[in-house]
N, C-alpha and C. Protein backbone atom coordinates (compact mmCIF):
# COMPACT_ATOMS: atom_id res chain seq x y z
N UNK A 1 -10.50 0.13 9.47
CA UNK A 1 -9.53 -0.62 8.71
C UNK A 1 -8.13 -0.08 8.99
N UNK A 2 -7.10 -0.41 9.63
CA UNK A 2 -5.70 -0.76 9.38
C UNK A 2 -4.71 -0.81 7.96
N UNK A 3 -3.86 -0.64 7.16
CA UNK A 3 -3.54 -0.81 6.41
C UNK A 3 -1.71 -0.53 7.00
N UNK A 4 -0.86 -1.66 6.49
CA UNK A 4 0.57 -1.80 6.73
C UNK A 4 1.12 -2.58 5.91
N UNK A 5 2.68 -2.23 5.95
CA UNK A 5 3.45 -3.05 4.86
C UNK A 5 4.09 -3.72 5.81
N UNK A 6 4.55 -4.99 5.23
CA UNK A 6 5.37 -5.49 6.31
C UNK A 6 6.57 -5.90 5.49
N UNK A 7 7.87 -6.21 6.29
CA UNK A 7 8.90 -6.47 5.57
C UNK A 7 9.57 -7.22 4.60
N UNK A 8 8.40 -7.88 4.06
CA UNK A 8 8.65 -8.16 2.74
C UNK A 8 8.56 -7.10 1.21
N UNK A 9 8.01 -6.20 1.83
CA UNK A 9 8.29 -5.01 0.69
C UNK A 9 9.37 -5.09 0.20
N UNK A 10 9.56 -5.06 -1.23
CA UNK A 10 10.83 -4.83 -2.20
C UNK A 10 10.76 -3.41 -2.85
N UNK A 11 9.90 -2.59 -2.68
CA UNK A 11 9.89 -1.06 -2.98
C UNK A 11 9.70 -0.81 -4.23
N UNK A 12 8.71 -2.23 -5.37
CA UNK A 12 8.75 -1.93 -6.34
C UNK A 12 7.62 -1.13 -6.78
N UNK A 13 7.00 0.16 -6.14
CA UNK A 13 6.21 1.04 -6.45
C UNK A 13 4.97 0.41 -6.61
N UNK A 14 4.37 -0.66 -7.05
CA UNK A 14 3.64 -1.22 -7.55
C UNK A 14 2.52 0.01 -6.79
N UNK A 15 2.04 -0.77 -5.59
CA UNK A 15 1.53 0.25 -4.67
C UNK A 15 0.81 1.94 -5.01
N UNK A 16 1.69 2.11 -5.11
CA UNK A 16 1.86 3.97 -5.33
C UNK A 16 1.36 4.31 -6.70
N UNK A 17 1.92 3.63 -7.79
CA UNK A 17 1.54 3.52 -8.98
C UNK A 17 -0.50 3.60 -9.30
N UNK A 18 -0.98 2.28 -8.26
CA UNK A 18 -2.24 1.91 -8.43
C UNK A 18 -2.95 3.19 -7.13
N UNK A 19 -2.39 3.69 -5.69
CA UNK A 19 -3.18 4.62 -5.10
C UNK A 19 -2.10 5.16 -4.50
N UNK A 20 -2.27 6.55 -5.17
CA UNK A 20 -0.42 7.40 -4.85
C UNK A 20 -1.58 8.19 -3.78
N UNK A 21 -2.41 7.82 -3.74
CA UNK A 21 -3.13 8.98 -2.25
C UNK A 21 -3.28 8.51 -0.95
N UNK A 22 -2.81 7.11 -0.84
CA UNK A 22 -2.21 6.52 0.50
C UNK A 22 -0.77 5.84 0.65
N UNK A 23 -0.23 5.67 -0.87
CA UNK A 23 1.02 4.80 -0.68
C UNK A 23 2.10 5.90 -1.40
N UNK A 24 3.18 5.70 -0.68
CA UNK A 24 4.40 6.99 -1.47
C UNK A 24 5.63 5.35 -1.00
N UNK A 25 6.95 5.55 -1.80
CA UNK A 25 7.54 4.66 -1.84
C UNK A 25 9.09 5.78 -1.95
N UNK A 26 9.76 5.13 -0.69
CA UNK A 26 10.64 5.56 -0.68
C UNK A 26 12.10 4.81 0.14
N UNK A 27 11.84 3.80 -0.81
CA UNK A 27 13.23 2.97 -0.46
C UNK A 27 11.97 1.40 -0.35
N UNK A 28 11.14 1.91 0.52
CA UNK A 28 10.00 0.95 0.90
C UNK A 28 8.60 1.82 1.11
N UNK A 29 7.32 0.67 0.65
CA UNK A 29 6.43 1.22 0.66
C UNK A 29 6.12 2.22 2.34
N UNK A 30 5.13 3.13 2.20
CA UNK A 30 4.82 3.83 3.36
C UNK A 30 3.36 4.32 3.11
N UNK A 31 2.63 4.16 4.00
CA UNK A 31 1.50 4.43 3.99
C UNK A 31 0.65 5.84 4.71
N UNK A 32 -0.10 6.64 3.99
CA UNK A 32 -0.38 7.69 5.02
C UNK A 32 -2.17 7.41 5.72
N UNK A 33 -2.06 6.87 6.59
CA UNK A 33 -3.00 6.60 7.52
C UNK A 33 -4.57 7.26 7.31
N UNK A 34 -4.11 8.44 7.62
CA UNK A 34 -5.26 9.90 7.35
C UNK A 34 -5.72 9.23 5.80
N UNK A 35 -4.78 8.77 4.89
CA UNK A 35 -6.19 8.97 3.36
C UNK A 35 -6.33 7.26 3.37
N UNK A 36 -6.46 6.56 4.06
CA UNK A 36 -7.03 5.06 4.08
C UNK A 36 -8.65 4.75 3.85
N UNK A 37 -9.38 5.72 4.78
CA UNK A 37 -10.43 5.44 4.73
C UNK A 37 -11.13 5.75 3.12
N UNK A 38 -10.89 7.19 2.90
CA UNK A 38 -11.56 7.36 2.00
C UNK A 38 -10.97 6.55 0.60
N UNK A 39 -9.80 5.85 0.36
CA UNK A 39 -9.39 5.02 -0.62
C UNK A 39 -9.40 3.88 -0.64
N UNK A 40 -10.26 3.48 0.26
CA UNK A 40 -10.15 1.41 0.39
C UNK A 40 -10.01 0.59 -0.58
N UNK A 41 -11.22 1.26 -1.88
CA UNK A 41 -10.99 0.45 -2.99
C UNK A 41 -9.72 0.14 -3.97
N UNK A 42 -8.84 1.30 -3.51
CA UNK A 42 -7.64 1.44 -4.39
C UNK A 42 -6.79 0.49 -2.72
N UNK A 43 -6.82 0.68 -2.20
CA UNK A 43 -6.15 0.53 -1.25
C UNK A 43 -6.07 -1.51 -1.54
N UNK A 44 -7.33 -1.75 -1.84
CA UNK A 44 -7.70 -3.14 -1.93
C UNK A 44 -6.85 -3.19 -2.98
N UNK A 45 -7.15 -2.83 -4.07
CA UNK A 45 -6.44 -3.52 -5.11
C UNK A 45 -4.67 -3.12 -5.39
N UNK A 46 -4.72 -2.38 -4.74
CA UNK A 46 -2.81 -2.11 -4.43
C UNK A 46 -2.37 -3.67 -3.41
N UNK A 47 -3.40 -3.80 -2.49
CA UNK A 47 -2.78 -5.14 -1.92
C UNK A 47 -2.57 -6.20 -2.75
N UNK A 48 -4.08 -6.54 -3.76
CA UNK A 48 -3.76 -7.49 -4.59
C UNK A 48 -3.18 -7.91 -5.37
N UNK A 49 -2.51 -6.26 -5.94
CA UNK A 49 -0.91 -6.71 -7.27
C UNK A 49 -0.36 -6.37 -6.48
N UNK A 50 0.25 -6.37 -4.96
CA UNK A 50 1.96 -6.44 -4.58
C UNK A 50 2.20 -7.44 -4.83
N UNK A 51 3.76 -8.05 -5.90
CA UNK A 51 4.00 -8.87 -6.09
C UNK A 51 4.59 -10.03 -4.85
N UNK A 52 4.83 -8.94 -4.00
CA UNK A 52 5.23 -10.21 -2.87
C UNK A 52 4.13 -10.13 -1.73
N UNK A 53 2.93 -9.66 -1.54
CA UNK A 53 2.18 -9.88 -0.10
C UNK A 53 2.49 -8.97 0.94
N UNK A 54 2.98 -7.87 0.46
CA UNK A 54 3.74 -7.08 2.01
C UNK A 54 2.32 -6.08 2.56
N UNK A 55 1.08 -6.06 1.46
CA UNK A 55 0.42 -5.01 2.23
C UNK A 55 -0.57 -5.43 2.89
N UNK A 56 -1.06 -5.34 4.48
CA UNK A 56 -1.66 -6.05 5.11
C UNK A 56 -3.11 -5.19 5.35
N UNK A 57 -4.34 -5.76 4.69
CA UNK A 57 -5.26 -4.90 5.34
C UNK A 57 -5.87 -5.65 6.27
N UNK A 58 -6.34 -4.68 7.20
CA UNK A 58 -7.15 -5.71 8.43
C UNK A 58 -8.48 -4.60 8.95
């Protein structure tokens, strides 16, 4: 699995808030690669409340 923000991020933490062990927010979301696997489920549902669509899992 892949996980990226794309430039529709507005940096409203949302993200980080729901899995601060792959997403840190600093101006815009950022993702740390290395803890993806083991957090998918948070990872999933951080995609599903970004209010605008910026986090892409594939």
């Amino acid at each position: 699995m892949t996980v990226k923000v794309n430039d529709s991020c507005i940096g409203c933490g949302a993200c980080e808030q729901i899995c601060d062990a792959v997403f840190s927010v600093d101006g815009v979301a950022q993702v740390d690669e290395a803890a993806v696997a083991d957090n998918m489920d948070c990872v999933k549902e951080a995609a599903d409340a970004c209010p605008v669509s910026a986090i892409e899992v594939e």
